[in-house]
PDB file of N, CA and C in Angstrom:
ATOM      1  N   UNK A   1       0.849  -1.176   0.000  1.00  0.00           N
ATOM      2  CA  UNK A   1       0.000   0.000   0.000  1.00  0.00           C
ATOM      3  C   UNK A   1       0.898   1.245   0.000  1.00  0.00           C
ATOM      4  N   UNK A   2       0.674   2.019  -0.476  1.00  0.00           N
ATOM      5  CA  UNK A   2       1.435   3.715  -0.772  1.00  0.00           C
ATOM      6  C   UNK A   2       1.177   3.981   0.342  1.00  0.00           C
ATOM      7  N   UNK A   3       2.363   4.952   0.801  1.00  0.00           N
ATOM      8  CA  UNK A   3       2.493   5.736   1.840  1.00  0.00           C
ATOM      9  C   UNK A   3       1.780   6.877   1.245  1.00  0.00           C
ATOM     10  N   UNK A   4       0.969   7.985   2.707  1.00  0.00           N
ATOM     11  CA  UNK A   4       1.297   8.938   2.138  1.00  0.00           C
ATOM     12  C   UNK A   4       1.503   9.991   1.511  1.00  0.00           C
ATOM     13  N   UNK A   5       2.916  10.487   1.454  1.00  0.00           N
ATOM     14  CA  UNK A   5       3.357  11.585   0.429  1.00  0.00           C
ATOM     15  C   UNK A   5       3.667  10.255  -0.889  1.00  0.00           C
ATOM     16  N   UNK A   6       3.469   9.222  -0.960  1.00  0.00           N
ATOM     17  CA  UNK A   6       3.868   8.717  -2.331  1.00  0.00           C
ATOM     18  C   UNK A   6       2.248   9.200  -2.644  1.00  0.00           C
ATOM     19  N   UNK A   7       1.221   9.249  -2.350  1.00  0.00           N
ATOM     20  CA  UNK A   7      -0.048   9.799  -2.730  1.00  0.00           C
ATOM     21  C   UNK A   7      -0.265  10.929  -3.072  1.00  0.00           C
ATOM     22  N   UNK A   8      -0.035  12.008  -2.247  1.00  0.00           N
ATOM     23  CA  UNK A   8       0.540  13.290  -2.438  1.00  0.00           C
ATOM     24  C   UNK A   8       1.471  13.529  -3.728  1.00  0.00           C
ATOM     25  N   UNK A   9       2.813  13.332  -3.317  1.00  0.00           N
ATOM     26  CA  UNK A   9       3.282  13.036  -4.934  1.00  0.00           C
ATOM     27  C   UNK A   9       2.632  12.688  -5.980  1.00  0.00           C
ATOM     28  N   UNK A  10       1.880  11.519  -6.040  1.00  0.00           N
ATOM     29  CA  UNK A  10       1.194  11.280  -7.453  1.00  0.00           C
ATOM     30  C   UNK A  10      -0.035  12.029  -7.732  1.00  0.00           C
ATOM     31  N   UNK A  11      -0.744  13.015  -6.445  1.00  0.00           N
ATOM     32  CA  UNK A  11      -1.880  13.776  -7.076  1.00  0.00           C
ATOM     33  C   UNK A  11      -1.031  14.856  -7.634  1.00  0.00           C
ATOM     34  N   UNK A  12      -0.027  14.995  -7.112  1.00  0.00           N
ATOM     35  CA  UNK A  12       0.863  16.957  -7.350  1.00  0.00           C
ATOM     36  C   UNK A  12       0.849  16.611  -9.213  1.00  0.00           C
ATOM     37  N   UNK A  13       1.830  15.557  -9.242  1.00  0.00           N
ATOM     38  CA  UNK A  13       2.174  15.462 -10.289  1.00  0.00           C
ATOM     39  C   UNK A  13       1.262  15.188 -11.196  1.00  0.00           C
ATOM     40  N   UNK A  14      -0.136  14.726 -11.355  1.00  0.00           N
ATOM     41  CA  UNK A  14      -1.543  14.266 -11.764  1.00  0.00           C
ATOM     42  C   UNK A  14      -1.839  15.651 -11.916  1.00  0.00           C
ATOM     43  N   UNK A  15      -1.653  16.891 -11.397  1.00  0.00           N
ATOM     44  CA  UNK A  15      -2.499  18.395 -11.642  1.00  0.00           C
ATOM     45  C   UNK A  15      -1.127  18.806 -12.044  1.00  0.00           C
ATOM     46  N   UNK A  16       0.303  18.897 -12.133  1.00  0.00           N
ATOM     47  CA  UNK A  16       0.946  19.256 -12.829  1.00  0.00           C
ATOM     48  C   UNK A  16       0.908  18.755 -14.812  1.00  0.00           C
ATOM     49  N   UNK A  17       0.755  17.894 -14.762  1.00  0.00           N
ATOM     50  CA  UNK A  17       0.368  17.194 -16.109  1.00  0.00           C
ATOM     51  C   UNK A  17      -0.526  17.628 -16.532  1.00  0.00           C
ATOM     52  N   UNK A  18      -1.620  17.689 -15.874  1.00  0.00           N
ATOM     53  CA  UNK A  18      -3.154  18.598 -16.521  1.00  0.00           C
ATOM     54  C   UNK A  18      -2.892  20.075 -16.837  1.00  0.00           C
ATOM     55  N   UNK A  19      -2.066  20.706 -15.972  1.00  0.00           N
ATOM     56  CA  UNK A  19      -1.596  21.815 -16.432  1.00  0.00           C
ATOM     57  C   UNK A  19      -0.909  22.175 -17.442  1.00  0.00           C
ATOM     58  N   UNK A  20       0.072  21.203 -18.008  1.00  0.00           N
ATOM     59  CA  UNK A  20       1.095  21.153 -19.136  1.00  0.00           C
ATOM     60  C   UNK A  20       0.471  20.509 -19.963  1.00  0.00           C
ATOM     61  N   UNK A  21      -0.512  19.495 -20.426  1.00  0.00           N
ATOM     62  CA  UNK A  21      -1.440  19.183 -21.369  1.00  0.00           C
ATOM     63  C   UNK A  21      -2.146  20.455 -21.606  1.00  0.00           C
ATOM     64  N   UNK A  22      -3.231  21.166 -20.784  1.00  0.00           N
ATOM     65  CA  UNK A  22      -3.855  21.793 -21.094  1.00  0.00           C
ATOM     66  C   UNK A  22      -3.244  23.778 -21.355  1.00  0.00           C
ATOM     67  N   UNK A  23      -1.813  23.345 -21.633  1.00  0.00           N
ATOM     68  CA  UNK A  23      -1.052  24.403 -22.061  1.00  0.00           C
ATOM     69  C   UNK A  23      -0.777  24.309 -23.296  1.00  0.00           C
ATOM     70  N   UNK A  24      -0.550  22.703 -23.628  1.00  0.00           N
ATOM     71  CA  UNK A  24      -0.196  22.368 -24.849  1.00  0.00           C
ATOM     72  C   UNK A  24      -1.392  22.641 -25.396  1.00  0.00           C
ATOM     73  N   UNK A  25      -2.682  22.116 -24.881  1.00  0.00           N
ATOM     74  CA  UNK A  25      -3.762  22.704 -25.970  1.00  0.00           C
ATOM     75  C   UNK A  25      -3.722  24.032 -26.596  1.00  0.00           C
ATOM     76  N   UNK A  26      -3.687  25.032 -25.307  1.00  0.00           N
ATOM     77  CA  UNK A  26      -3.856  26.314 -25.875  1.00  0.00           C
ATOM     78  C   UNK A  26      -2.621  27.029 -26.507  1.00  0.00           C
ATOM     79  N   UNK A  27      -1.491  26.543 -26.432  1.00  0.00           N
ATOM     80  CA  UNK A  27      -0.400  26.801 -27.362  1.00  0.00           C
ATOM     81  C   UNK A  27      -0.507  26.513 -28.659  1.00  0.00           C
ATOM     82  N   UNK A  28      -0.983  25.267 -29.149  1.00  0.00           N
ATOM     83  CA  UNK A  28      -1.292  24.540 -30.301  1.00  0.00           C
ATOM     84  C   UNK A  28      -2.284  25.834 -31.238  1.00  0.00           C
ATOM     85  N   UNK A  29      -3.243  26.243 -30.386  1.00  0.00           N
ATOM     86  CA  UNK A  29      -4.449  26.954 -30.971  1.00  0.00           C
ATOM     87  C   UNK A  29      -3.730  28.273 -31.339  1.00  0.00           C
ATOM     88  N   UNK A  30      -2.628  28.765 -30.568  1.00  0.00           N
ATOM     89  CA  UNK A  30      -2.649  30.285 -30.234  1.00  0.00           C
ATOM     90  C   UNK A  30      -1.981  31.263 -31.535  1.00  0.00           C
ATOM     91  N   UNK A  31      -1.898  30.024 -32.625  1.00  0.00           N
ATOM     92  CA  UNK A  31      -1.163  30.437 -34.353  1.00  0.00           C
ATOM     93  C   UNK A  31      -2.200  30.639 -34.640  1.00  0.00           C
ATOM     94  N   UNK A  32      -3.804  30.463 -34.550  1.00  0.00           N
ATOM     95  CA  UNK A  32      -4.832  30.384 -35.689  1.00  0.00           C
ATOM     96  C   UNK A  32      -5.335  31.523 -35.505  1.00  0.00           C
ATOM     97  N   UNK A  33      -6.083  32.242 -36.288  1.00  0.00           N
ATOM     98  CA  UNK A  33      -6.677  33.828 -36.540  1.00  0.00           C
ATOM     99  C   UNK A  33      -7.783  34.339 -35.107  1.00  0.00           C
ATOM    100  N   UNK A  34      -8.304  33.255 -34.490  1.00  0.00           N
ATOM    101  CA  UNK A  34      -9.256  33.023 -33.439  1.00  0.00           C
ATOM    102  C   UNK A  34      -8.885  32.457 -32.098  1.00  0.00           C
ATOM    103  N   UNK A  35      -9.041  33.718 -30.800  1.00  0.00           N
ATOM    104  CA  UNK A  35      -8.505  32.758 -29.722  1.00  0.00           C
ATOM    105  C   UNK A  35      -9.381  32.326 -29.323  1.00  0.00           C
ATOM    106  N   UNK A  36      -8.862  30.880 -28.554  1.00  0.00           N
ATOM    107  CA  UNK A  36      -9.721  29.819 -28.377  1.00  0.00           C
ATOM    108  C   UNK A  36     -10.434  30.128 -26.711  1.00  0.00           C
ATOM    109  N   UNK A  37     -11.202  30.727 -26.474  1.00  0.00           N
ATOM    110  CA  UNK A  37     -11.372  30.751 -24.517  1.00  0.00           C
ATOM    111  C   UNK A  37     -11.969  29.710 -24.143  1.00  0.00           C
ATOM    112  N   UNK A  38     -12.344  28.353 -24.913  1.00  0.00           N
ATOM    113  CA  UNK A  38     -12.546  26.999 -24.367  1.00  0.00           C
ATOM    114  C   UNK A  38     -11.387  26.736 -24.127  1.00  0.00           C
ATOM    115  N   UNK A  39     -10.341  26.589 -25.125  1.00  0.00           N
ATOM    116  CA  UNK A  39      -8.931  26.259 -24.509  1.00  0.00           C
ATOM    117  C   UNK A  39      -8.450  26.618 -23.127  1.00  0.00           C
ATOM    118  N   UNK A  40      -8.152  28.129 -23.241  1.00  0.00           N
ATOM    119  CA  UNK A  40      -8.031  29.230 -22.478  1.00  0.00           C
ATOM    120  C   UNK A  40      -8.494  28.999 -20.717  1.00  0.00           C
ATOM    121  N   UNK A  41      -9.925  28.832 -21.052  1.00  0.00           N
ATOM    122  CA  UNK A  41     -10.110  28.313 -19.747  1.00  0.00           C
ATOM    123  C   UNK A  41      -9.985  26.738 -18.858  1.00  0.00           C
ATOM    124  N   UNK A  42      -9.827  25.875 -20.007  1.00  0.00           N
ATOM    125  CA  UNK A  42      -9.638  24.658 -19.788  1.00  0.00           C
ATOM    126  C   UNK A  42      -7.906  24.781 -18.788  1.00  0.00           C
ATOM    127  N   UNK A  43      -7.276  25.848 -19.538  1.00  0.00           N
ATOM    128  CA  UNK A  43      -5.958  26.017 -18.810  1.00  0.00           C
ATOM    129  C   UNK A  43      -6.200  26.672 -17.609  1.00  0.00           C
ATOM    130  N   UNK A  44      -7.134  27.426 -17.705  1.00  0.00           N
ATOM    131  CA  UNK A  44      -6.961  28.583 -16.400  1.00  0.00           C
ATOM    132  C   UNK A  44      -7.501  27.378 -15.290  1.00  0.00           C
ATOM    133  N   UNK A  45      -8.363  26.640 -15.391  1.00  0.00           N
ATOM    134  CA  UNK A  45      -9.101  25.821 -14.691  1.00  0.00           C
ATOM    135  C   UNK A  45      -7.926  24.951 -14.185  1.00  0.00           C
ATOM    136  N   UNK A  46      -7.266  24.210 -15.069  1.00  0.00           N
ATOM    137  CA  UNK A  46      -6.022  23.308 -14.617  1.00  0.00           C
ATOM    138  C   UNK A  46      -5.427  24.472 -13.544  1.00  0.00           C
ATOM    139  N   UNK A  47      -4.587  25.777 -13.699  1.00  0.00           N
ATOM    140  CA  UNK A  47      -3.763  25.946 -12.566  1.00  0.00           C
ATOM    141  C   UNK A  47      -4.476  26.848 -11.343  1.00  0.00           C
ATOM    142  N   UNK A  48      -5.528  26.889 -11.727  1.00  0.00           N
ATOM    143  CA  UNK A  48      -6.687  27.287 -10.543  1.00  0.00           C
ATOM    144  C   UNK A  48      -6.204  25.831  -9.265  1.00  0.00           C
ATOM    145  N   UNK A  49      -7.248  24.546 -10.015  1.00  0.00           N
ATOM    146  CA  UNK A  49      -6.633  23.490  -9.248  1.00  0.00           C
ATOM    147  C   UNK A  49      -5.639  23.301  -8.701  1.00  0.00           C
ATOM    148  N   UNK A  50      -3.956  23.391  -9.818  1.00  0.00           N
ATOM    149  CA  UNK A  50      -2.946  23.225  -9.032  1.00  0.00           C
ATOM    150  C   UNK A  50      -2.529  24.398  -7.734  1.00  0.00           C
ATOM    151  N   UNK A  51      -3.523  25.586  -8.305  1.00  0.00           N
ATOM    152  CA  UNK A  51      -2.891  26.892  -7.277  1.00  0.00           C
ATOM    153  C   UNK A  51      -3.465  25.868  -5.477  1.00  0.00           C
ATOM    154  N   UNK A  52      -4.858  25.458  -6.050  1.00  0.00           N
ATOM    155  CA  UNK A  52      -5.386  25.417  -4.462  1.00  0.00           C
ATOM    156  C   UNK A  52      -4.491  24.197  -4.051  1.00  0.00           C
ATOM    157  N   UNK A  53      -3.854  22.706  -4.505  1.00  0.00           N
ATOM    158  CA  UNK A  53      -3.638  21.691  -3.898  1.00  0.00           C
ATOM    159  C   UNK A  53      -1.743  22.193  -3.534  1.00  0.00           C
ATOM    160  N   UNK A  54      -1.808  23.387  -4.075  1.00  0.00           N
ATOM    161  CA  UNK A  54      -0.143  23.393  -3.799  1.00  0.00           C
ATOM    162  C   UNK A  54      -0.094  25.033  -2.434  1.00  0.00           C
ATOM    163  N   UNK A  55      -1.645  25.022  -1.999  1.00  0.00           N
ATOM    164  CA  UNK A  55      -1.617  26.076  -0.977  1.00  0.00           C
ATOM    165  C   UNK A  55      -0.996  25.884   0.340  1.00  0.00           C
ATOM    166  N   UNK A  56      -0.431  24.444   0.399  1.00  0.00           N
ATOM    167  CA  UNK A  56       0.235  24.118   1.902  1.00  0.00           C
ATOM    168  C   UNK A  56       1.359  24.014   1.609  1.00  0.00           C
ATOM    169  N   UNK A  57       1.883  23.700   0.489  1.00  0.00           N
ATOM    170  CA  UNK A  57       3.240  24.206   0.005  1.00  0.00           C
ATOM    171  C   UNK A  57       4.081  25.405  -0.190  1.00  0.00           C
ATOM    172  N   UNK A  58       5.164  25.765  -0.379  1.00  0.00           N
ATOM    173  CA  UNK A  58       5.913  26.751  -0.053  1.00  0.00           C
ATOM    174  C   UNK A  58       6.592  27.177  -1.619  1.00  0.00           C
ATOM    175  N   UNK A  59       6.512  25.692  -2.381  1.00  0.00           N
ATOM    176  CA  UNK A  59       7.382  25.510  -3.698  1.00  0.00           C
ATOM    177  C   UNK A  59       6.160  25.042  -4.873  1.00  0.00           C
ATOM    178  N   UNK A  60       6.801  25.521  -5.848  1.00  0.00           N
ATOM    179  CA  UNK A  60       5.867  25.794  -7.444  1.00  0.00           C
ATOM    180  C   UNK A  60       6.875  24.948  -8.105  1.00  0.00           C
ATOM    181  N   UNK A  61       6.021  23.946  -9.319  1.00  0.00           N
ATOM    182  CA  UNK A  61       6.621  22.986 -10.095  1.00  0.00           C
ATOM    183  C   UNK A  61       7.175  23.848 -10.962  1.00  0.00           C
ATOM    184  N   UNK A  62       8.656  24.072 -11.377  1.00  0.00           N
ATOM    185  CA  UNK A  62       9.042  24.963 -12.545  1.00  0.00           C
ATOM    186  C   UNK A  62       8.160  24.849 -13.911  1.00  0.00           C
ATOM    187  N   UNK A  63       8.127  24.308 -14.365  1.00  0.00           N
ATOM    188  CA  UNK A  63       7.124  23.827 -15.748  1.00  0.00           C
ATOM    189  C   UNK A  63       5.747  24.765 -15.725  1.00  0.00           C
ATOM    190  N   UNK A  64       4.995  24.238 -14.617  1.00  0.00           N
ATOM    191  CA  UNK A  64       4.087  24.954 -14.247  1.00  0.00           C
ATOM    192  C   UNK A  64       4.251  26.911 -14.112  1.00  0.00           C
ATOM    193  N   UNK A  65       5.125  27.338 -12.799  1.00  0.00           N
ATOM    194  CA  UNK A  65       5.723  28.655 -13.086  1.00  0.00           C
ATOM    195  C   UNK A  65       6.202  29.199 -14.806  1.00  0.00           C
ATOM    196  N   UNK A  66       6.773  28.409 -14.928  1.00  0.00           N
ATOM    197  CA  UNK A  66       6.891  28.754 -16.989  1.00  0.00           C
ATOM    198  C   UNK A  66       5.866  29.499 -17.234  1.00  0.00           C
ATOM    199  N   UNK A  67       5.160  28.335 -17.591  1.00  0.00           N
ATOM    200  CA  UNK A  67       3.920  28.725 -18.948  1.00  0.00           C
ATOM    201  C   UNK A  67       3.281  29.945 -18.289  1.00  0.00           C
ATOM    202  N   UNK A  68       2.740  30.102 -17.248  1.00  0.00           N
ATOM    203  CA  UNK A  68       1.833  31.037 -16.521  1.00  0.00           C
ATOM    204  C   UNK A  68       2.680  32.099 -16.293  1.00  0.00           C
ATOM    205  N   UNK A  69       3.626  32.364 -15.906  1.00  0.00           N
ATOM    206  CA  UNK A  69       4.840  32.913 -15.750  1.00  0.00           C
ATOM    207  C   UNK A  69       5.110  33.935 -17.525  1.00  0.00           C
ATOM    208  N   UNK A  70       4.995  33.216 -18.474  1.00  0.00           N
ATOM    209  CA  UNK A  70       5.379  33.572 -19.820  1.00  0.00           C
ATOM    210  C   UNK A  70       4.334  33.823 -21.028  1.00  0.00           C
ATOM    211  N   UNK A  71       2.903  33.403 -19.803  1.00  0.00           N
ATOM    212  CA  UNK A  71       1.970  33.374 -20.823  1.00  0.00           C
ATOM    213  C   UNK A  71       1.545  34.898 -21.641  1.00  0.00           C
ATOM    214  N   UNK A  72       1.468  35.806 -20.327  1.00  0.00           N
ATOM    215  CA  UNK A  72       1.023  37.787 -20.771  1.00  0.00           C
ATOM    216  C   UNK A  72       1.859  37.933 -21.860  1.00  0.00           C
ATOM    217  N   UNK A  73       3.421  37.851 -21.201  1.00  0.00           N
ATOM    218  CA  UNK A  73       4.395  38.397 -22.520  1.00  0.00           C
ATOM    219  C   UNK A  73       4.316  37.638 -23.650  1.00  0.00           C
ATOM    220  N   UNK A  74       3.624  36.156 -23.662  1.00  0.00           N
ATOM    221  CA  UNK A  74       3.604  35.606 -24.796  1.00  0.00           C
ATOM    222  C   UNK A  74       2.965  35.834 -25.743  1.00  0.00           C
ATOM    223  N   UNK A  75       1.559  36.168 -25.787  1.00  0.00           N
ATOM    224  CA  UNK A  75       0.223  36.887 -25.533  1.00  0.00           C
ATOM    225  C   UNK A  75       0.652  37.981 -26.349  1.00  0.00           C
ATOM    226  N   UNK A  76       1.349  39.222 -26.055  1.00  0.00           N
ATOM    227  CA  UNK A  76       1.234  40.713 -25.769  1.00  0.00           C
ATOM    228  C   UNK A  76       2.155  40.515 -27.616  1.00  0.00           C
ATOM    229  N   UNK A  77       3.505  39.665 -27.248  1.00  0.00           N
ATOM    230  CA  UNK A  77       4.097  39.971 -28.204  1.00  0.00           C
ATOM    231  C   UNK A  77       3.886  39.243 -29.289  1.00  0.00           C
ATOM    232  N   UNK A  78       3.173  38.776 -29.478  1.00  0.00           N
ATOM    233  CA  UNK A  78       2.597  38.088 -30.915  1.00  0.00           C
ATOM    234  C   UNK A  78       0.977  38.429 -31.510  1.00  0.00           C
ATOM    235  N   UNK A  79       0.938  39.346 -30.888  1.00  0.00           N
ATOM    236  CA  UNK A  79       0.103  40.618 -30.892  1.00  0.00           C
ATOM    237  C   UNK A  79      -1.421  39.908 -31.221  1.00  0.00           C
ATOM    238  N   UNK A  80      -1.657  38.445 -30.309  1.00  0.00           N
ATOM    239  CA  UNK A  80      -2.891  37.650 -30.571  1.00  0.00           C
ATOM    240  C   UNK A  80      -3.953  38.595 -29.941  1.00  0.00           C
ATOM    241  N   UNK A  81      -5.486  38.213 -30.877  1.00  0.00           N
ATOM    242  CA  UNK A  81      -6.395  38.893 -30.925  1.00  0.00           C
ATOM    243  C   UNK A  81      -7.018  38.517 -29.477  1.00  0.00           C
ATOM    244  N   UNK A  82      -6.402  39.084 -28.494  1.00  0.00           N
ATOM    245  CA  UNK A  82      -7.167  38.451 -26.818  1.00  0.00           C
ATOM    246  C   UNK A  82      -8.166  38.952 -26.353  1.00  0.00           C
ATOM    247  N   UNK A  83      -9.358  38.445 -25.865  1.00  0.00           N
ATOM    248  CA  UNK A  83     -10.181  39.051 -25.579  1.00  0.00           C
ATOM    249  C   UNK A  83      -9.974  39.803 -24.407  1.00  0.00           C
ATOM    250  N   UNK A  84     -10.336  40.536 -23.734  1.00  0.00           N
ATOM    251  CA  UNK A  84     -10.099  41.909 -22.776  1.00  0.00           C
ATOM    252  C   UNK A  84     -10.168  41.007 -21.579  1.00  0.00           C
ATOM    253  N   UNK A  85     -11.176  40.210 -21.256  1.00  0.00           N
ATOM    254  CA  UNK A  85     -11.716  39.563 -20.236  1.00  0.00           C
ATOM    255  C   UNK A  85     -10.358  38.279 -19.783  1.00  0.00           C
ATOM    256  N   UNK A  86      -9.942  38.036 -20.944  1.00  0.00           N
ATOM    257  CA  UNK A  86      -8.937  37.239 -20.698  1.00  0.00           C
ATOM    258  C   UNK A  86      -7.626  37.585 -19.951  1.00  0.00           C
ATOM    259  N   UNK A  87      -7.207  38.862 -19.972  1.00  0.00           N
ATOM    260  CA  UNK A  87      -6.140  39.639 -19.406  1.00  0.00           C
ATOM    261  C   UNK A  87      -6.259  39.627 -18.074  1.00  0.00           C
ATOM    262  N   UNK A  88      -7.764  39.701 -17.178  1.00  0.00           N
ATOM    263  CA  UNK A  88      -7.715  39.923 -15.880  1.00  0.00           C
ATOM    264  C   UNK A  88      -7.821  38.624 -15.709  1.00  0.00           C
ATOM    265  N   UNK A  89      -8.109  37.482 -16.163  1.00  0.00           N
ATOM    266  CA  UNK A  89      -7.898  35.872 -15.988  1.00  0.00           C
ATOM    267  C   UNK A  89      -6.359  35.549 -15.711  1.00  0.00           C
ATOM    268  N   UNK A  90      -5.487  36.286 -16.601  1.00  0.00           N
ATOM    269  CA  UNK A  90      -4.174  35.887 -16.419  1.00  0.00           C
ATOM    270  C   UNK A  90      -3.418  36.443 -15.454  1.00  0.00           C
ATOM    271  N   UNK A  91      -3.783  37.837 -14.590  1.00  0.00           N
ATOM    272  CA  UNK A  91      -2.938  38.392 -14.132  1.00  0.00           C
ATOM    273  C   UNK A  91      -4.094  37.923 -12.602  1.00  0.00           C
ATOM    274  N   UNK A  92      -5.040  37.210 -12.559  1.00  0.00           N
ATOM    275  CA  UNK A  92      -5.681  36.380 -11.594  1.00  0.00           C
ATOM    276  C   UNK A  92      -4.457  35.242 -11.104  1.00  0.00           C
ATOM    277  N   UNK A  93      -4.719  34.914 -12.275  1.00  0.00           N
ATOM    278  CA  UNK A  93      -3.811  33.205 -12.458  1.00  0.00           C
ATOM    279  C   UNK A  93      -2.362  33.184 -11.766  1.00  0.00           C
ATOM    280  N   UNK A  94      -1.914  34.663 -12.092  1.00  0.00           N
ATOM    281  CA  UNK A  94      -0.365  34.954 -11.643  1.00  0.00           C
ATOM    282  C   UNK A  94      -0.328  35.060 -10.147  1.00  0.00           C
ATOM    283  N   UNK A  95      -1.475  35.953  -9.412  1.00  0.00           N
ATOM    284  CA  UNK A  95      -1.900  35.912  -8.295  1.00  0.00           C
ATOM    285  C   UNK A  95      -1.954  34.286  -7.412  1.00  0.00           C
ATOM    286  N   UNK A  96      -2.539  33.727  -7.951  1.00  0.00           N
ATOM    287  CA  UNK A  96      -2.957  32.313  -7.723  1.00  0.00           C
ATOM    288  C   UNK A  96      -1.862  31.742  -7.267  1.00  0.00           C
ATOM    289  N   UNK A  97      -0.928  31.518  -8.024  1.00  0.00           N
ATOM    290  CA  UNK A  97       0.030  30.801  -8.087  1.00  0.00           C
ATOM    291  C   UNK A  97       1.354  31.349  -7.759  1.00  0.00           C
ATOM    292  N   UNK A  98       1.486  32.550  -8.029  1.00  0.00           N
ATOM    293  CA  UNK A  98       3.153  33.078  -7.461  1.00  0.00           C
ATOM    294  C   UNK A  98       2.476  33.568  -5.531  1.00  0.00           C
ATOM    295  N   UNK A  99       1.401  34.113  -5.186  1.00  0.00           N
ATOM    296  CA  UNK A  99       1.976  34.781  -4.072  1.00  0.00           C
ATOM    297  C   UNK A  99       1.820  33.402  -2.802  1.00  0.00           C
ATOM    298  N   UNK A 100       2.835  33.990  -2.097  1.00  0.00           N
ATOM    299  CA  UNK A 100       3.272  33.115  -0.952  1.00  0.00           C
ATOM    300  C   UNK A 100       4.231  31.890  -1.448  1.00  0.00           C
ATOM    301  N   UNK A 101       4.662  31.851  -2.682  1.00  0.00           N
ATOM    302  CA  UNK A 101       5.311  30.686  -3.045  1.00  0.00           C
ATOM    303  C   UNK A 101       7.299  31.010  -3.588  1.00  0.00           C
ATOM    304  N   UNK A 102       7.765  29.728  -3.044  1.00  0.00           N
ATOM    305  CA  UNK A 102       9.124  30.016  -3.338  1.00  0.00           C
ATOM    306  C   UNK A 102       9.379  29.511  -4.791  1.00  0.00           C
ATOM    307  N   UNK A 103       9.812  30.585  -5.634  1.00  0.00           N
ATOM    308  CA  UNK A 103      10.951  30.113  -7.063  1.00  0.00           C
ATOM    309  C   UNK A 103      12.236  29.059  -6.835  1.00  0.00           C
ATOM    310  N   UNK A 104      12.255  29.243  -5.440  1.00  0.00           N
ATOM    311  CA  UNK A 104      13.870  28.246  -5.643  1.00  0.00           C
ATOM    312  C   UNK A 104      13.999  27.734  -4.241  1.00  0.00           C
ATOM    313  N   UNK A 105      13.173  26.517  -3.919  1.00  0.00           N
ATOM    314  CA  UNK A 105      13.041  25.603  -2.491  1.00  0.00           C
ATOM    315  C   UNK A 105      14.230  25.246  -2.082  1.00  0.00           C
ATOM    316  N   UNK A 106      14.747  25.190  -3.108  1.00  0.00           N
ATOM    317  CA  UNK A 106      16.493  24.474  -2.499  1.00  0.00           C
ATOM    318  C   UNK A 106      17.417  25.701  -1.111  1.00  0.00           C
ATOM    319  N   UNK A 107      16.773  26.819  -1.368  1.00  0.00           N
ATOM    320  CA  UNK A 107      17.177  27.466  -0.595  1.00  0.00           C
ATOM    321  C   UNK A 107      16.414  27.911   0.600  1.00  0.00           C
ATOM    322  N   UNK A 108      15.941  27.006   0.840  1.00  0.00           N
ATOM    323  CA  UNK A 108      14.542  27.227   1.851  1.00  0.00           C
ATOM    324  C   UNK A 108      13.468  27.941   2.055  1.00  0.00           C
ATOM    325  N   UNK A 109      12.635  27.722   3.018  1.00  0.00           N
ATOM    326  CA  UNK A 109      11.886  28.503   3.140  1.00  0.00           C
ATOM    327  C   UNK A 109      11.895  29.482   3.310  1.00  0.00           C
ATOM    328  N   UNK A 110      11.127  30.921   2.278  1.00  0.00           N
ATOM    329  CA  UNK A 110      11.324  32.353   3.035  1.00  0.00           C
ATOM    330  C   UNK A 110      10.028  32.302   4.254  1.00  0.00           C
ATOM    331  N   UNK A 111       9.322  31.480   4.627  1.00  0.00           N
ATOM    332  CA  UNK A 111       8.184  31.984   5.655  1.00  0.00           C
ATOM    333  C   UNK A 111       8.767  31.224   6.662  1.00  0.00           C
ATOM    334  N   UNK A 112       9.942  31.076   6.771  1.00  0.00           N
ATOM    335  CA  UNK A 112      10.461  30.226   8.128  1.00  0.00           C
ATOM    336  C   UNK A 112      11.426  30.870   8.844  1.00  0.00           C
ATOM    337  N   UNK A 113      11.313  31.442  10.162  1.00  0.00           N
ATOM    338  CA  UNK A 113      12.375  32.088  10.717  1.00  0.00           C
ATOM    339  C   UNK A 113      13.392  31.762  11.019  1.00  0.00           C
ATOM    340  N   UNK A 114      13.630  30.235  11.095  1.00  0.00           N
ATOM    341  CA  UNK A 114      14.704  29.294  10.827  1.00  0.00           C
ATOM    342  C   UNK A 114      16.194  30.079   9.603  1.00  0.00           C
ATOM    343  N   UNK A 115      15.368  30.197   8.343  1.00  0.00           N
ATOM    344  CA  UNK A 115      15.753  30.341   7.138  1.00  0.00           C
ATOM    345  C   UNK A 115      16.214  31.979   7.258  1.00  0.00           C
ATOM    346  N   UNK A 116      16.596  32.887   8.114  1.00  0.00           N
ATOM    347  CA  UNK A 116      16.708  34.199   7.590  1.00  0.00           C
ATOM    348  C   UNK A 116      18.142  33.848   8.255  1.00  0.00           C
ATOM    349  N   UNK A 117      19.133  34.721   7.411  1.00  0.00           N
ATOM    350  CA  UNK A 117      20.211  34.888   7.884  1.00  0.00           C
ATOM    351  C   UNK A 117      20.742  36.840   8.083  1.00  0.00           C
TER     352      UNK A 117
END
């Protein structure tokens, strides 16, 4: 029987995958004359999920930070036809997922008083 964080582990990584599938969808779409907001939200929905199951965590899957991370400037500079409504979705999404969270765990926690030097 799984311990566990081997459970934990396999849901993290189960909503990290949904996130990077459903990036690949809307990447795939984001060449054609029409943006897709079924796509769009199918993604926002994936890191909605991962934002809430990674709220007791301290650390963000890099992959995940990427796409969401690169999506505005990706967006902005390929000058896709975005709908307006979609802009406050993304800078939601950024909310979601960057605040309270560390870019680089290896160096510990910043919410631990342990960790300040």
């Amino acid at each position: 029987m799984p311990r566990e964080d081997e459970l934990e582990e396999a849901k993290l990584k189960a909503l990290v995958d949904r996130v990077m599938d459903a990036y690949g969808e809307l990447d795939d779409c984001l060449g054609k004359p029409h943006f897709s907001v079924t796509k769009f939200n199918r993604f926002w929905q994936a890191v909605f999920d991962y934002s809430a199951a990674m709220s007791e965590h301290y650390w963000l899957h890099r992959d995940v930070a990427g796409v969401v991370n690169g999506l505005r400037d990706y967006l902005e500079l390929q000058h896709h036809k975005t709908p307006t409504d979609i802009w406050w979705k993304i800078d939601q999404m950024e909310v979601l997922l960057f605040s309270n969270h560390n870019a680089y765990p290896e160096h510990g926690n910043p919410y631990n008083s342990e960790n300040t030097s």
